[in-house]
Protein backbone atom coordinates (compact mmCIF):
# COMPACT_ATOMS: atom_id res chain seq x y z
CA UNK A 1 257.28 91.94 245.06
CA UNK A 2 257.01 91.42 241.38
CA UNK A 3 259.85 89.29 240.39
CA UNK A 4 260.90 90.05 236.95
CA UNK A 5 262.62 87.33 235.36
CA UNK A 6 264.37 86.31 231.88
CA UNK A 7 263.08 82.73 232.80
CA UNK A 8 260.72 81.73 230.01
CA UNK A 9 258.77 79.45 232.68
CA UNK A 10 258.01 82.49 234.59
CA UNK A 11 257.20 85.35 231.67
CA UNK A 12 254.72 82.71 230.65
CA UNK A 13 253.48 82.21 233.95
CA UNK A 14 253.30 85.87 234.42
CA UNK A 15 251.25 86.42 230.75
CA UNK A 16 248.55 83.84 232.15
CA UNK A 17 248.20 84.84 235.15
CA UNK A 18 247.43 88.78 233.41
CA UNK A 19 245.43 86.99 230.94
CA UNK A 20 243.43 85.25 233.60
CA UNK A 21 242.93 88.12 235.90
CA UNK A 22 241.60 90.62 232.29
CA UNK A 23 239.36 87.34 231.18
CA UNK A 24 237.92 87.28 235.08
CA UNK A 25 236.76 90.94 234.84
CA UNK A 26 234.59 90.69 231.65
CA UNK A 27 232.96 87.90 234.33
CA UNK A 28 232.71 89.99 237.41
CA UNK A 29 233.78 93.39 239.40
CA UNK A 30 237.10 93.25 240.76
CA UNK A 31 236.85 93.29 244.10
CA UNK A 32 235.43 90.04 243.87
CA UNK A 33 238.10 88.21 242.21
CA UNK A 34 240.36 86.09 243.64
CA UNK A 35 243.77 84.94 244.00
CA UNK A 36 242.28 81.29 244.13
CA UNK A 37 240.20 82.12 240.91
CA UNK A 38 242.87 83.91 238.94
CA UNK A 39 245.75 81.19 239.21
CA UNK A 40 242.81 78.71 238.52
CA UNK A 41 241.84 80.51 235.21
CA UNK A 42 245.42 80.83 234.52
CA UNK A 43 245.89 76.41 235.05
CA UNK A 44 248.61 77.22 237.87
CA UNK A 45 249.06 76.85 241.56
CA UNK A 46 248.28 79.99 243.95
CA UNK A 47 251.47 79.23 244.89
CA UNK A 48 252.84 79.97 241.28
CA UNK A 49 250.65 83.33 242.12
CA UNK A 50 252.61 84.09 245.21
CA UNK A 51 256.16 83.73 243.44
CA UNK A 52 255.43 86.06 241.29
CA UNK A 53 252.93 88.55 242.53
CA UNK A 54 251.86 89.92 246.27
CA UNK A 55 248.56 90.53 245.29
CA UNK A 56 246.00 90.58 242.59
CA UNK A 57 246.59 94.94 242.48
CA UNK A 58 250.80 93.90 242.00
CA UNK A 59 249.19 91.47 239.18
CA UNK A 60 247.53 94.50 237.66
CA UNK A 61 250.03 96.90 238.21
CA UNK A 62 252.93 94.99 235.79
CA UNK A 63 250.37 95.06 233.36
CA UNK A 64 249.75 98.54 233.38
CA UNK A 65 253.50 99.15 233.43
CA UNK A 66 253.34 97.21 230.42
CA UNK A 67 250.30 99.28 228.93
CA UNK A 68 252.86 102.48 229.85
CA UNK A 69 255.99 101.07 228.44
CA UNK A 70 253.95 100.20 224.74
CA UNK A 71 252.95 103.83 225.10
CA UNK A 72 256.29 105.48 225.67
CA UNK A 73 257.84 103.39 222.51
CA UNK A 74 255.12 104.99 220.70
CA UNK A 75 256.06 108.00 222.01
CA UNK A 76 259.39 107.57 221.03
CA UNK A 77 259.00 107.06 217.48
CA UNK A 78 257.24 110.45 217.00
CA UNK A 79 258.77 113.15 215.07
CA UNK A 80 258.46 117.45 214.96
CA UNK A 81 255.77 116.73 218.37
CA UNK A 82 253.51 119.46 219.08
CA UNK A 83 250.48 118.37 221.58
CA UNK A 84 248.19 117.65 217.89
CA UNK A 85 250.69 114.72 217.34
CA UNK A 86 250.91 113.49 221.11
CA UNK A 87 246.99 113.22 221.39
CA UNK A 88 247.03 111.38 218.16
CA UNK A 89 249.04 108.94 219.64
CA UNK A 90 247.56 108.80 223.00
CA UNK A 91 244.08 108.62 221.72
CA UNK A 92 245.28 105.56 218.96
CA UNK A 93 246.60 103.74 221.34
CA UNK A 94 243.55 103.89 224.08
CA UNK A 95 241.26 102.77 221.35
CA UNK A 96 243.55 99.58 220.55
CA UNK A 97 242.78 99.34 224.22
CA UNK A 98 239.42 100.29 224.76
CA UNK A 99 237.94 97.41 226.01
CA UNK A 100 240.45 97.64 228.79
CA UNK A 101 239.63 101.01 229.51
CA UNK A 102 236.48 99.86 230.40
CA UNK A 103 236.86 97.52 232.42
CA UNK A 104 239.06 99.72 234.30
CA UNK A 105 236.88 102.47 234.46
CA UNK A 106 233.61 100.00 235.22
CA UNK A 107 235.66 98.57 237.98
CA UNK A 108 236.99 101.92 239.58
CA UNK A 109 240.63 101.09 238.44
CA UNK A 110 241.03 104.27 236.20
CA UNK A 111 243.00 106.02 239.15
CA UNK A 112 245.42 102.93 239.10
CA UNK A 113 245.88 103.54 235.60
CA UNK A 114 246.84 107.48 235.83
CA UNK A 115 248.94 106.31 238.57
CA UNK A 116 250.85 103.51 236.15
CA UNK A 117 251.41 106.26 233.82
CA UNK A 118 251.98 109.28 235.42
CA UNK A 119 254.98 107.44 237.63
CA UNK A 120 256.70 107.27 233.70
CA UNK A 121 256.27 111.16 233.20
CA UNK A 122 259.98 111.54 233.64
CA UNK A 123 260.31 109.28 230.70
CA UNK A 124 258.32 110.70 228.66
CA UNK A 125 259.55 114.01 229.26
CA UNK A 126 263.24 112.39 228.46
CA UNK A 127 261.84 111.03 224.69
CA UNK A 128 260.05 113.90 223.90
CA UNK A 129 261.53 117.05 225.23
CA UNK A 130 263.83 117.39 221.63
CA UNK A 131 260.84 116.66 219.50
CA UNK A 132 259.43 119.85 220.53
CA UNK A 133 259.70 123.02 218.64
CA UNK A 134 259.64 125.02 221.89
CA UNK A 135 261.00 124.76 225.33
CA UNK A 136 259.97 125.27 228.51
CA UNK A 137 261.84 125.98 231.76
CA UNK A 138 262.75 122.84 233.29
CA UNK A 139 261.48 123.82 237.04
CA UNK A 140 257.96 123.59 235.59
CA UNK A 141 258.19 120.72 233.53
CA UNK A 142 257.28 118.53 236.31
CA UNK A 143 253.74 120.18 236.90
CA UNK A 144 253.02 120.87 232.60
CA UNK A 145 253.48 117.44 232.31
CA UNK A 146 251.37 116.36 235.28
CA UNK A 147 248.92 118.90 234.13
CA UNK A 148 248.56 117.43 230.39
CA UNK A 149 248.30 113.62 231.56
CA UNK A 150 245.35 114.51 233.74
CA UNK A 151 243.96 116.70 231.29
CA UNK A 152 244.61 114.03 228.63
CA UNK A 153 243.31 111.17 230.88
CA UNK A 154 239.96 112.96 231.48
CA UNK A 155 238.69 114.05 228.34
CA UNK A 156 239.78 110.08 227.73
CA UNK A 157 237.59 108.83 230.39
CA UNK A 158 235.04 111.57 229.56
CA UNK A 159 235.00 110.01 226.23
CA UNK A 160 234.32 106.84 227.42
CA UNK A 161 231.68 107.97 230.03
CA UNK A 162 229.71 109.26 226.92
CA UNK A 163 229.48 106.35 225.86
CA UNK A 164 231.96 107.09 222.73
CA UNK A 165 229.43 109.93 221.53
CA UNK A 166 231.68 111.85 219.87
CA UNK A 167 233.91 110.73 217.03
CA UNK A 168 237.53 110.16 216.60
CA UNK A 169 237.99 113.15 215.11
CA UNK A 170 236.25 115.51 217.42
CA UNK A 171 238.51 114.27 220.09
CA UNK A 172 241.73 115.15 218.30
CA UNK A 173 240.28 118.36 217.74
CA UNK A 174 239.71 119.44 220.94
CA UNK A 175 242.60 118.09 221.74
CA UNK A 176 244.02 120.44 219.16
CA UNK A 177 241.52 123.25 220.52
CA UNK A 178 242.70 122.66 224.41
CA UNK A 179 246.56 122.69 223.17
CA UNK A 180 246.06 126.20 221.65
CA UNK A 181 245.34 127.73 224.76
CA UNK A 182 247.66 125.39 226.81
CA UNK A 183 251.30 126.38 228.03
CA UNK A 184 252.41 123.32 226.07
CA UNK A 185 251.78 124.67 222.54
């Protein structure tokens, strides 16, 4: 139901309401939020919830569109891409939002955040197919692009599941390493 809206009134009702619902899980697990507790956090009515949002999951789902959209006009600003340049990117922009990522990943969200981004694939196949210097046959491109987000997204949550053992660095390189052996090279 998500109601997007150029209404100021409702944008800022929106933000709180995302801001309520990210303070609420540095408090507790998910699953035991509610709607009640959210709109509370957020100083607005459940009902203000409901015109907006069908559930807490829609709640978290514009934000992770939002998350994806950042991430594609990152993307977009790239130049002469080659998978060294991509993971750069992807990894920057997970660390600007690490604490996120574990929250997400504490809470067993991580899946609805490959989901968020995988459904913009086709976009980011759109903004970065000429940044490329090679080419690959179009009737694949769905599945090497499915292929790299999951790959991507793992070593991510890998990462994270470590603890953040290794550094920087050492995750661009094996991004780097991976890529060489990769279709996507």
């Amino acid at each position: 139901m998500t109601h997007t809206s150029n209404n100021p009134s409702a944008i800022r009702s929106q933000k709180w309401l995302i801001e309520a619902l990210l303070s609420l899980l540095e408090e507790k697990p998910y699953h035991k939020i509610s709607i009640k507790e959210i709109a509370e956090k957020a100083n607005l009515d459940r009902s203000t919830f409901y015109r907006h949002f069908d559930s807490k999951q829609a709640l978290l789902e514009q934000y992770l569109d939002s998350l994806a959209q950042e991430y594609l006009r990152r993307l977009e600003a790239g130049e002469n891409m080659d998978m060294g340049k991509v993971s750069k990117i992807f990894v920057a922009f997970w660390i600007e939002h690490i604490d996120f990522i574990r929250l997400t990943r504490k809470n067993d969200l991580d899946s609805l955040l490959l989901k968020a981004f995988n459904k913009h694939l086709p976009s980011i196949h759109r903004l970065t197919k000429d940044k490329f210097s090679y080419s690959m046959n179009e009737a694949y491109m769905e599945f090497a692009l499915a292929f790299n987000a999951g790959g991507m997204w793992n070593i991510l949550m890998k990462w994270v599941d470590s603890d953040f053992k290794h550094s920087y660095d050492d995750l661009i390189k094996a991004f780097e390493e991976i890529s060489r052996f990769n279709f996507f090279r």
